[in-house]
Protein backbone atom coordinates (compact mmCIF):
# COMPACT_ATOMS: atom_id res chain seq x y z
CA UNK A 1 60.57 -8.95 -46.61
CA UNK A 2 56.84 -8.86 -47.29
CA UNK A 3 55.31 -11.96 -49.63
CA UNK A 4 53.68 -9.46 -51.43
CA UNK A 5 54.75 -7.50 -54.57
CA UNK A 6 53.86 -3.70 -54.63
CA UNK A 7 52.86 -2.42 -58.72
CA UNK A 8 52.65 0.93 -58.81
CA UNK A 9 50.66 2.81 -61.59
CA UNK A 10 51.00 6.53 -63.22
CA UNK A 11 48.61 8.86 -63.60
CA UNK A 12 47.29 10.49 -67.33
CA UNK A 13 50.80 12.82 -68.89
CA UNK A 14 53.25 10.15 -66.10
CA UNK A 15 55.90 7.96 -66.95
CA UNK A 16 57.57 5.29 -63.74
CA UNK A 17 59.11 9.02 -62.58
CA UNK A 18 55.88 9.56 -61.11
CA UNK A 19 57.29 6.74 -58.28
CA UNK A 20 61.07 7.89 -58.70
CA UNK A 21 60.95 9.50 -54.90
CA UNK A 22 58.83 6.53 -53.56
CA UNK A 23 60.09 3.54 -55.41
CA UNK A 24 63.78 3.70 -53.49
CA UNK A 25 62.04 3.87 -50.13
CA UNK A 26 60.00 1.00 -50.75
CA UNK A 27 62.84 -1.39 -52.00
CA UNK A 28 65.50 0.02 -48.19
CA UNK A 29 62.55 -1.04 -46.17
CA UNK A 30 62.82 -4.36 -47.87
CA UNK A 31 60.02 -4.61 -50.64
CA UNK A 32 59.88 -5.92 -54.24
CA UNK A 33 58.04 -3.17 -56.09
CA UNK A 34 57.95 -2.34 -59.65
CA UNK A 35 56.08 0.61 -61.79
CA UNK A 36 54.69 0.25 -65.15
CA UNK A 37 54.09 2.15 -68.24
CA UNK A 38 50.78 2.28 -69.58
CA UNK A 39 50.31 3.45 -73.14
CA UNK A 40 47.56 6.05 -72.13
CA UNK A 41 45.33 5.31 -75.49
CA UNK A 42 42.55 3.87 -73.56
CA UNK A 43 41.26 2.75 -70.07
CA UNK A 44 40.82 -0.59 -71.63
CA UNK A 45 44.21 -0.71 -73.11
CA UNK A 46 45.54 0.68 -69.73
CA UNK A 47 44.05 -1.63 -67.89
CA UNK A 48 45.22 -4.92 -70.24
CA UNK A 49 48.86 -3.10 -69.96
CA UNK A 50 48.65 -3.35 -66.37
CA UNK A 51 47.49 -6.65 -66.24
CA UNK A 52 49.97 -8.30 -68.28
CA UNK A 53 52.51 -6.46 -66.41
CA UNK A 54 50.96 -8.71 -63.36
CA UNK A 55 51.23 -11.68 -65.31
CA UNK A 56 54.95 -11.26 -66.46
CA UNK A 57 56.48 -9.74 -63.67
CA UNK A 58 55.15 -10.78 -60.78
CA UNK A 59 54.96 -13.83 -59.07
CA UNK A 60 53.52 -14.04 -55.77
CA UNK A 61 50.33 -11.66 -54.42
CA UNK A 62 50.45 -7.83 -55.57
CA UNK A 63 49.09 -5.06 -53.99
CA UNK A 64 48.46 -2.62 -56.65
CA UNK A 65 49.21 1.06 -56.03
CA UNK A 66 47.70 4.09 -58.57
CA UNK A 67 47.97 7.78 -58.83
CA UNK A 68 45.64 10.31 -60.05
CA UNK A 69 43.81 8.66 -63.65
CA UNK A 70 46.01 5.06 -61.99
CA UNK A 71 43.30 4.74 -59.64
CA UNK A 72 40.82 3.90 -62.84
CA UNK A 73 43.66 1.47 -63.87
CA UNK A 74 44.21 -0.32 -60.69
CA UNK A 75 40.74 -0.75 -60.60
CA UNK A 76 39.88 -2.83 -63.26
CA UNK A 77 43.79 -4.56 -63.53
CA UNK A 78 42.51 -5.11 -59.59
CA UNK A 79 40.76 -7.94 -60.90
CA UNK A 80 43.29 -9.99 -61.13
CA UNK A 81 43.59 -13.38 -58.73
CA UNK A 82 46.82 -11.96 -57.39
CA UNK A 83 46.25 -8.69 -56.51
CA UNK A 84 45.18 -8.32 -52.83
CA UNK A 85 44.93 -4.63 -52.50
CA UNK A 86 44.46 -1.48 -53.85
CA UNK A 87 45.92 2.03 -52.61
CA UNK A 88 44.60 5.06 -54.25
CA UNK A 89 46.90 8.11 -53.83
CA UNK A 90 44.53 11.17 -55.05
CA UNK A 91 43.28 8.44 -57.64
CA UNK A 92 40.22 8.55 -59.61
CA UNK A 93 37.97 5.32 -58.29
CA UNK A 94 35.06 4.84 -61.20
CA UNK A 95 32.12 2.45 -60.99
CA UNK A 96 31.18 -0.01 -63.17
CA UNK A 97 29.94 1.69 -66.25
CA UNK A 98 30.92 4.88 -65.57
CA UNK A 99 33.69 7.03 -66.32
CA UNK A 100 35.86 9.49 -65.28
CA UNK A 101 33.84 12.04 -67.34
CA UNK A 102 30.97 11.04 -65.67
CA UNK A 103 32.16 12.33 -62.64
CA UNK A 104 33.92 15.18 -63.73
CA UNK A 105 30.57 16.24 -64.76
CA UNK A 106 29.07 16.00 -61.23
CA UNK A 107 31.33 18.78 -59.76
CA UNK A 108 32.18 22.14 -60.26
CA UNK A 109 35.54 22.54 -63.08
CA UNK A 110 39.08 22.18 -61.44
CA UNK A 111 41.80 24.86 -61.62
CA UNK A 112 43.99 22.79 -63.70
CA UNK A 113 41.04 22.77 -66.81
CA UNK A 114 42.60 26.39 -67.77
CA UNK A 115 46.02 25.00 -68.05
CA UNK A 116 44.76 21.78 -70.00
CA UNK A 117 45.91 21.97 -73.73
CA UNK A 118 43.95 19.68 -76.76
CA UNK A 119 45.76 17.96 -79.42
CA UNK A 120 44.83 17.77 -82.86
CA UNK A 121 43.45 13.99 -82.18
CA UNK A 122 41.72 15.42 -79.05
CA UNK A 123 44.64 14.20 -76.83
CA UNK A 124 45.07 16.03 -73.38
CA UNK A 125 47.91 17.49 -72.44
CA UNK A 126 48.84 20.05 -68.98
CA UNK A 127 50.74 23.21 -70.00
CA UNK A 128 53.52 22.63 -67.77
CA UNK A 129 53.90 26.97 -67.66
CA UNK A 130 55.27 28.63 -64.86
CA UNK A 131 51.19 29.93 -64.55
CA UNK A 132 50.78 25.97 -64.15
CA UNK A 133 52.98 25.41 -61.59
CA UNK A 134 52.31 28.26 -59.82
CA UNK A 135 49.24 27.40 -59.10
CA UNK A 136 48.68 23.70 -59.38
CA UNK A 137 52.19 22.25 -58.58
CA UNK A 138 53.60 24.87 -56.13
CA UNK A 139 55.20 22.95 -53.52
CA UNK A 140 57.01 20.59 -56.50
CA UNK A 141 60.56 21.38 -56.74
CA UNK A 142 62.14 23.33 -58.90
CA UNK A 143 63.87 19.97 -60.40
CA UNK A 144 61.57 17.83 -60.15
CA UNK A 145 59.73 20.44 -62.48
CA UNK A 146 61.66 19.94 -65.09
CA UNK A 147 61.87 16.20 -65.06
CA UNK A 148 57.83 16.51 -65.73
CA UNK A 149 58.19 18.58 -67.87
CA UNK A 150 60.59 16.90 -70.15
CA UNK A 151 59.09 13.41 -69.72
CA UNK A 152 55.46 14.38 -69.87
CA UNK A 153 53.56 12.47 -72.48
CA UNK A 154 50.14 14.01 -73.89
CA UNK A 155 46.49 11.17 -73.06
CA UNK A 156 44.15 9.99 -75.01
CA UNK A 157 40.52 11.39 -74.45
CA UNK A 158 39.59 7.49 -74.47
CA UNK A 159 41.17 7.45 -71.03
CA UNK A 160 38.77 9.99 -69.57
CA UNK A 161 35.57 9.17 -71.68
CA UNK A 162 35.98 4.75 -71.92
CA UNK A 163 33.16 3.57 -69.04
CA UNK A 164 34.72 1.26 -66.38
CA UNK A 165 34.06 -2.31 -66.29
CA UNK A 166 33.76 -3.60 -62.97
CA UNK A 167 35.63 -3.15 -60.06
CA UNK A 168 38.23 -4.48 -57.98
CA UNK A 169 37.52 -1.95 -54.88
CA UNK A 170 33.76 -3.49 -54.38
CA UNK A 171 35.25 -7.01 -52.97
CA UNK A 172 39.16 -5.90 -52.31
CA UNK A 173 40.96 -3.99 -49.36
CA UNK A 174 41.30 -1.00 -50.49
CA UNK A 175 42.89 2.19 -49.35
CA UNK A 176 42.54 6.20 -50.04
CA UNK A 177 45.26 8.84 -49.66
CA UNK A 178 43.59 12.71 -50.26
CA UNK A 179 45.57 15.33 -51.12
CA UNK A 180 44.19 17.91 -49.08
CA UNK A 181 45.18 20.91 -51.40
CA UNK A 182 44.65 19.47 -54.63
CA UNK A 183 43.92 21.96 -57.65
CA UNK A 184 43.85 18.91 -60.29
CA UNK A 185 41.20 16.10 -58.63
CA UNK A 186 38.94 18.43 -56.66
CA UNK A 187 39.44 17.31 -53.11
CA UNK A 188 35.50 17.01 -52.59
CA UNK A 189 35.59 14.40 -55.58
CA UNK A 190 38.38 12.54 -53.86
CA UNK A 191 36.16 12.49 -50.66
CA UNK A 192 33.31 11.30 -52.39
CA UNK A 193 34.78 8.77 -54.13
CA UNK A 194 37.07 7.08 -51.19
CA UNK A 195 33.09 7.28 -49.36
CA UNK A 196 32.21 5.33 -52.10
CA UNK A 197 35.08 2.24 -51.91
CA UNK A 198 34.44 2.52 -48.30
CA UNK A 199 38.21 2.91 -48.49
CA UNK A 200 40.46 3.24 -45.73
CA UNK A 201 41.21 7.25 -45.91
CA UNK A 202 43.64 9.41 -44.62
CA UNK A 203 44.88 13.15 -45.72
CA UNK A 204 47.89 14.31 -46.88
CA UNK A 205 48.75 18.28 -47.48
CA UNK A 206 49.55 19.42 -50.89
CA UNK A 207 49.22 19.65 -54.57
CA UNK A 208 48.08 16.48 -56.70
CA UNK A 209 52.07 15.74 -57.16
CA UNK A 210 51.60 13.33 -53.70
CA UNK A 211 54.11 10.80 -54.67
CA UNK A 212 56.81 13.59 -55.59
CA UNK A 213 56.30 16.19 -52.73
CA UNK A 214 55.22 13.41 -49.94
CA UNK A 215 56.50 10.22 -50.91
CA UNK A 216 57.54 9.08 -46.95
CA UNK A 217 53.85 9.39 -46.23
CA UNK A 218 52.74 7.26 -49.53
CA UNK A 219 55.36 4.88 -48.82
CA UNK A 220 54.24 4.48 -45.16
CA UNK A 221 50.41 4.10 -46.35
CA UNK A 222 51.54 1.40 -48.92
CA UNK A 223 53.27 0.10 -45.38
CA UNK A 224 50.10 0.14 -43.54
CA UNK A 225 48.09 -1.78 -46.96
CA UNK A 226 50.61 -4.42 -46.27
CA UNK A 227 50.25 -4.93 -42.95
């Protein structure tokens, strides 16, 4: 069993099911691992949620694991003396003072925008149609469909527009998984970004669902962080 405690973190709309195909893998090859649930009202907030997550249910070093908006998360909660590692699975990675806005702004608009419904508080929420799936989430199952659907929770805009404080990626190990068909977090952005960590990058095919449609090949990358 590896000293080190894996954390892994949802993305923006996730819930723990996010890690429901990768969690089980992690804990037969021997691992402690838990997932938390952030309250998705602000990066800070996010990021103090994760933190004291750390703090209470951890013990020993942590190699912190994020998904999709988790990356931005992991990032600053990174800073932590514990945490030894980060690994990004088709994870936003922001800069100090910048936010994931800020890059969105960079690059051409995603696919998913169209299917992105506003709140009356200018929360963000994916339509989770059949149009949605069709073409964002294709190769996520039928099943596993409906468990996003029916746990999905609408963000904050204070998750996407809150700048970054600094980093954990500029002084920590740090790994990228991109997923090589991804119609949510444009798969040049992902590039880019993993560039900038100088992370340790790999490819994976499919949608942005990663941990759902290819959770062997997370779980062996969270493998490789630890070894």
């Amino acid at each position: 069993m590896s000293s080190t405690e894996i954390v892994l973190v949802h993305g923006a709309g996730g819930t723990p099911t996010t890690w429901s195909l990768v969690l089980p893998i992690l804990e037969q090859r021997g691992h402690r691992v838990t997932a938390v649930t952030n309250p998705m009202t602000s990066l800070a907030d996010d990021v103090a949620t994760t933190t004291a997550w750390i703090d209470e249910h951890t013990t020993d070093d942590v190699l912190l694991v994020g998904h999709s908006y988790g990356g931005a998360v992991i990032g600053g909660a990174g800073l932590h003396p514990r945490v030894r590692g980060l690994v990004y699975v088709a994870a936003w990675g922001p800069d100090e003072g910048e936010s994931i806005q800020d890059i969105l702004a960079r690059y051409p608009v995603a696919p998913v925008n169209k299917h992105m419904v506003r709140g009356p508080n200018g929360e963000w929420q994916s339509s989770r149609s059949p149009e949605y799936y069709e073409e964002i989430a294709w190769d996520l199952p039928a099943e596993r469909r409906a468990v996003w659907s029916g746990e999905g929770r609408p963000s904050a805009n204070a998750i996407f527009e809150q700048k970054s404080g600094p980093q954990a990626w500029k002084d920590k190990p740090r790994w990228y998984l991109v997923a090589a068909q991804d119609k949510t977090l444009r798969v040049d952005t992902q590039r880019d970004m993993a560039a900038r960590m100088d992370a340790v990058t790999s490819d994976v095919d499919g949608s942005h669902f990663v941990p759902q449609v290819s959770p062997q090949r997370v779980a062996d990358l969270i493998d490789e962080a630890l070894g």
